[in-house]
C-alpha atoms as a PDB file:
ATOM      1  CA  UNK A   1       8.222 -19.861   0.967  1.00  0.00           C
ATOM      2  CA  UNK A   2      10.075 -19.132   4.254  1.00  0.00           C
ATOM      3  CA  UNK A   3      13.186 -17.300   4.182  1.00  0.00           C
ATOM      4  CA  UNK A   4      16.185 -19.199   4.927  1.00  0.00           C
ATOM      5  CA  UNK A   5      20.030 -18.460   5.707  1.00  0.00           C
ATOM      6  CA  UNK A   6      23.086 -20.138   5.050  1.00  0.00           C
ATOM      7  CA  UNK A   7      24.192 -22.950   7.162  1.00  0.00           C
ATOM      8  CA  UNK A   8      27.385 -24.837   7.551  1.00  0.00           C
ATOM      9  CA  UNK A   9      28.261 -27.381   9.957  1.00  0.00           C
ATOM     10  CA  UNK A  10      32.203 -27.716   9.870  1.00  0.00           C
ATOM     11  CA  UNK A  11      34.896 -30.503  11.171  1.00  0.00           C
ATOM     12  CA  UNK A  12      38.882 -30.074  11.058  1.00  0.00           C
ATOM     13  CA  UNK A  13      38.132 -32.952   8.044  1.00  0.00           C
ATOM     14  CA  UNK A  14      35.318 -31.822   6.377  1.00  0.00           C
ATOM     15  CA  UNK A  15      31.988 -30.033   5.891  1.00  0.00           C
ATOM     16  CA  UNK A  16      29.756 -32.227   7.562  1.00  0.00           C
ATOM     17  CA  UNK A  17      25.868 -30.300   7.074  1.00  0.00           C
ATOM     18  CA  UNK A  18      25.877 -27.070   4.704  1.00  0.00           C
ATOM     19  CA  UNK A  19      22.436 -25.502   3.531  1.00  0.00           C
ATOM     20  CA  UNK A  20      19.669 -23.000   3.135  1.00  0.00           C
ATOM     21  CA  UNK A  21      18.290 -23.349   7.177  1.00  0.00           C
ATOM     22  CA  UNK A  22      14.725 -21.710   7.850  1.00  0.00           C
ATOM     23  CA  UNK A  23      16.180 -22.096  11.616  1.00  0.00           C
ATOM     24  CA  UNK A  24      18.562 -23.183  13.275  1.00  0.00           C
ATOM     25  CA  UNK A  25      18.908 -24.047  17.128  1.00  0.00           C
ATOM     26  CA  UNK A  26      21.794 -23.883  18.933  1.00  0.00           C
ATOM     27  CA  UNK A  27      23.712 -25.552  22.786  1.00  0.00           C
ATOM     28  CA  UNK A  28      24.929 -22.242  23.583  1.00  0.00           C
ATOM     29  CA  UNK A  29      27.342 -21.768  26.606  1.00  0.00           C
ATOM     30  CA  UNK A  30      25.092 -19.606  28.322  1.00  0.00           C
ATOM     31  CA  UNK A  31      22.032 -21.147  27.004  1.00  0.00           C
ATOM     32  CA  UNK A  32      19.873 -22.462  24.240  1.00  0.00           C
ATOM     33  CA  UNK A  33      19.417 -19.740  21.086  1.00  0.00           C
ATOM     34  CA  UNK A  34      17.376 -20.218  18.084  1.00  0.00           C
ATOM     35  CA  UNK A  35      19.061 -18.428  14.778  1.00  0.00           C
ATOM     36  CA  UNK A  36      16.478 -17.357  12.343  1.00  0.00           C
ATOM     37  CA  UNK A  37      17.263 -15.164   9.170  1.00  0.00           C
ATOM     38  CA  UNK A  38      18.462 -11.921   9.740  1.00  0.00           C
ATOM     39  CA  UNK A  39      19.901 -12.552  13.510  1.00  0.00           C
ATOM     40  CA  UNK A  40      22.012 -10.357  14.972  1.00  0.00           C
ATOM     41  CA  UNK A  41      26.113 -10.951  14.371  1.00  0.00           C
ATOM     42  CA  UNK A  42      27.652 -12.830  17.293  1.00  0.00           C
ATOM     43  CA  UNK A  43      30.147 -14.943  17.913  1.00  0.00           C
ATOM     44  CA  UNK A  44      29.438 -17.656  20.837  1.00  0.00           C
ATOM     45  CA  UNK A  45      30.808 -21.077  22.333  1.00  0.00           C
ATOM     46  CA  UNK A  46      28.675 -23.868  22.014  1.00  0.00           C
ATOM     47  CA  UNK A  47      28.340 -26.398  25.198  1.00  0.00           C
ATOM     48  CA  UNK A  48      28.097 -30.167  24.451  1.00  0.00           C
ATOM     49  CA  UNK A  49      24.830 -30.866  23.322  1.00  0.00           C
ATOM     50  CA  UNK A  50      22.547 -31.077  19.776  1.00  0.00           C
ATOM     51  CA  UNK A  51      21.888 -28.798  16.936  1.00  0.00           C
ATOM     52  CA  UNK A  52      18.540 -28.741  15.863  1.00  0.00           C
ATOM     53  CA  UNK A  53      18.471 -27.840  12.288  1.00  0.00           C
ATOM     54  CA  UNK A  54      15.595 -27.121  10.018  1.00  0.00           C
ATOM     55  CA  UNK A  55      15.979 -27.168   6.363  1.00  0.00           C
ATOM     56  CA  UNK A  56      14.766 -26.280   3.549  1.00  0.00           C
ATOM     57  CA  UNK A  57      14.278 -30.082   2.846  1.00  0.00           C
ATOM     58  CA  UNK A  58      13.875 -31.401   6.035  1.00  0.00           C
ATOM     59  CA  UNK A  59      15.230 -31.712   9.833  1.00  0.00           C
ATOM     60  CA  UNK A  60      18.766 -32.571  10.918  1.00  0.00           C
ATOM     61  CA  UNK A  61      20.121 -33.011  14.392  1.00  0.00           C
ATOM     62  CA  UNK A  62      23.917 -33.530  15.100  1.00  0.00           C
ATOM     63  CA  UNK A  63      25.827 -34.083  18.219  1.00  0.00           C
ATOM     64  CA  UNK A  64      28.559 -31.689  18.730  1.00  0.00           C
ATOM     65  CA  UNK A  65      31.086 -31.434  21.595  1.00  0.00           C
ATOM     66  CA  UNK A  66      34.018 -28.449  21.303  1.00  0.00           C
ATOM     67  CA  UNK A  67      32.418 -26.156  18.861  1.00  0.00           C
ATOM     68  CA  UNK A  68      31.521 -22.352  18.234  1.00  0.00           C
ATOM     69  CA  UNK A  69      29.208 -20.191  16.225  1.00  0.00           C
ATOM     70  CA  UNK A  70      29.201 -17.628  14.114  1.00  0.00           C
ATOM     71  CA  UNK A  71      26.254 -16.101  13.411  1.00  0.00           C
ATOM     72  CA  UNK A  72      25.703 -13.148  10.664  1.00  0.00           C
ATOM     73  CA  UNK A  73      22.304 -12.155   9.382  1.00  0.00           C
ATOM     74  CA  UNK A  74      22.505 -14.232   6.355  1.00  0.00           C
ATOM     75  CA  UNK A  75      24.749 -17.080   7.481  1.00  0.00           C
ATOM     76  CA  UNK A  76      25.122 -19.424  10.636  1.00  0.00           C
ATOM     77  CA  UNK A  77      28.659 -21.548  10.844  1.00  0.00           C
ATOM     78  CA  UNK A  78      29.531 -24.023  13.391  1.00  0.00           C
ATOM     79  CA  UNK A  79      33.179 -24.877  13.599  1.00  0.00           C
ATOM     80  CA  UNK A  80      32.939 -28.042  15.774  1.00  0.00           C
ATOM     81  CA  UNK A  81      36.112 -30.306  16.569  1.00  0.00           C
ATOM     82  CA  UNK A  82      33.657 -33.433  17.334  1.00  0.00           C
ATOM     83  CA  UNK A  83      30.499 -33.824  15.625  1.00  0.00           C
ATOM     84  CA  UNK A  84      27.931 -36.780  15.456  1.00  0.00           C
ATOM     85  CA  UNK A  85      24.661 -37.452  13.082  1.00  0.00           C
ATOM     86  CA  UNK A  86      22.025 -38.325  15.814  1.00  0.00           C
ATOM     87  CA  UNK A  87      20.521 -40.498  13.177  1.00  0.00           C
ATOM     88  CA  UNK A  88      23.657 -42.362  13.320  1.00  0.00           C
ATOM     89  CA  UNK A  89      24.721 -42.749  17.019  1.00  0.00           C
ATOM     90  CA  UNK A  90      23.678 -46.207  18.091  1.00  0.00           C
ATOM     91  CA  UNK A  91      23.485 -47.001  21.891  1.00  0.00           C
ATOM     92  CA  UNK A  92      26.973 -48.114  21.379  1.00  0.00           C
ATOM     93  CA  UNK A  93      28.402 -45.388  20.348  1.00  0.00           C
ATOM     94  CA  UNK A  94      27.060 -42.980  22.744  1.00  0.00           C
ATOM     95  CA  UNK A  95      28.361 -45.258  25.440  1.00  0.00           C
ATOM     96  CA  UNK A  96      31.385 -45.263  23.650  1.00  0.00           C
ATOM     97  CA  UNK A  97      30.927 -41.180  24.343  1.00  0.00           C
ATOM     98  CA  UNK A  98      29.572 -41.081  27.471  1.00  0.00           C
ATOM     99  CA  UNK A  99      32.820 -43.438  28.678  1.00  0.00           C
ATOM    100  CA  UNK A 100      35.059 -40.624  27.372  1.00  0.00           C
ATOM    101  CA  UNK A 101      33.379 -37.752  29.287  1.00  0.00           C
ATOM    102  CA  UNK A 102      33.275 -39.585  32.514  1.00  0.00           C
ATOM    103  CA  UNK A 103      37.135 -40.273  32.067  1.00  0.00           C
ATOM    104  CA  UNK A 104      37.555 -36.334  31.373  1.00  0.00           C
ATOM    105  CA  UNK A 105      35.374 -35.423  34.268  1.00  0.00           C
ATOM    106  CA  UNK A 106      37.807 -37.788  36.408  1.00  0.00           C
ATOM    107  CA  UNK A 107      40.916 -36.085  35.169  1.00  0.00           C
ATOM    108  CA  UNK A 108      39.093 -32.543  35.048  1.00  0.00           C
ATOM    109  CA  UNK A 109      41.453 -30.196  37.417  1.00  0.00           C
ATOM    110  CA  UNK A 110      39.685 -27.017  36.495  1.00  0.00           C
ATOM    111  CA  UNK A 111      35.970 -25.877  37.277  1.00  0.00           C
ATOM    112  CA  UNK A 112      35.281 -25.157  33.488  1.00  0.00           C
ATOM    113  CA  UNK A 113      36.664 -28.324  32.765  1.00  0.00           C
ATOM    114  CA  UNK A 114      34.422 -30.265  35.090  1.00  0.00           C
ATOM    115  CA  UNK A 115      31.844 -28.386  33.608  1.00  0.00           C
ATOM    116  CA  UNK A 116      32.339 -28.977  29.776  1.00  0.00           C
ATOM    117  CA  UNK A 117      32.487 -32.434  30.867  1.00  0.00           C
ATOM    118  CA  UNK A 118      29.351 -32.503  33.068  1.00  0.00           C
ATOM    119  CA  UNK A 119      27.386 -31.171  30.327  1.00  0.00           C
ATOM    120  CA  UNK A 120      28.291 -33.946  27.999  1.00  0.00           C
ATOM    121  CA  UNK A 121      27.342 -36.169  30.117  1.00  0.00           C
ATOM    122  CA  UNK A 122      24.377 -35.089  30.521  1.00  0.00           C
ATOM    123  CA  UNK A 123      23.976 -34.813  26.713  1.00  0.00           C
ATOM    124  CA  UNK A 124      24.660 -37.739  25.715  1.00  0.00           C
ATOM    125  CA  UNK A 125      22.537 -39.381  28.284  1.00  0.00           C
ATOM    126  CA  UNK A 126      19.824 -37.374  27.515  1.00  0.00           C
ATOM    127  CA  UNK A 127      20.127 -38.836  23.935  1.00  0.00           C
ATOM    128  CA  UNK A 128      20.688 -42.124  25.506  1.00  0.00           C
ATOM    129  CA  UNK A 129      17.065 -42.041  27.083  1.00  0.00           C
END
């Protein structure tokens, strides 16, 4: 059996994906990371993108936009203020997404801003494709 960590996926209203991970990879601001058991502690800011999670029982992949990790050698938490099942984004709803984005890359006044925004973009029509 392969050794597995704690971890929670969390909203302002609720705890979206919680559960023993085997790994765990993450959209981090300064790249992508994969979180395996026994990680180093850290503490990072996630850029738009997806979560790839593997579980015990199976794979998950959410959407997340806003978020930040904190990583401990026995437990992974993402505190995200929008996240989004893959499985459950229709083309739709990502448009729906992608509409937003390009209306906050519009009103973006700050370089980070235009970035965060730029990278949801591309996100979301990566997941689009």
């Amino acid at each position: 059996m392969a050794q597995t960590f704690t971890f929670e996926l969390v909203s302002p209203e609720k705890v979206l994906l919680s559960g023993e991970a085997e790994q765990v990879q993450l959209p981090g601001a300064e790249g992508d990371m994969t979180i395996l058991p026994g990680h180093s502690p850290l503490i990072s800011t996630l850029r738009p993108g997806v979560i790839d999670v593997v579980l015990a029982g199976g794979k998950s992949r959410v959407y997340v936009r806003q978020a930040f990790a904190q990583v401990e050698p026995d437990r992974l938490t993402v505190l995200a203020e929008k996240a989004y099942d893959v499985a459950d984004l229709n083309a739709s709803a990502i448009s729906t997404q992608l509409s937003e984005a390009e209306a906050e890359l519009a009103q973006a006044k700050t370089d980070e801003q235009r970035l965060v925004a730029n990278q949801a973009i591309a996100a979301l029509s990566a997941l689009k494709a």
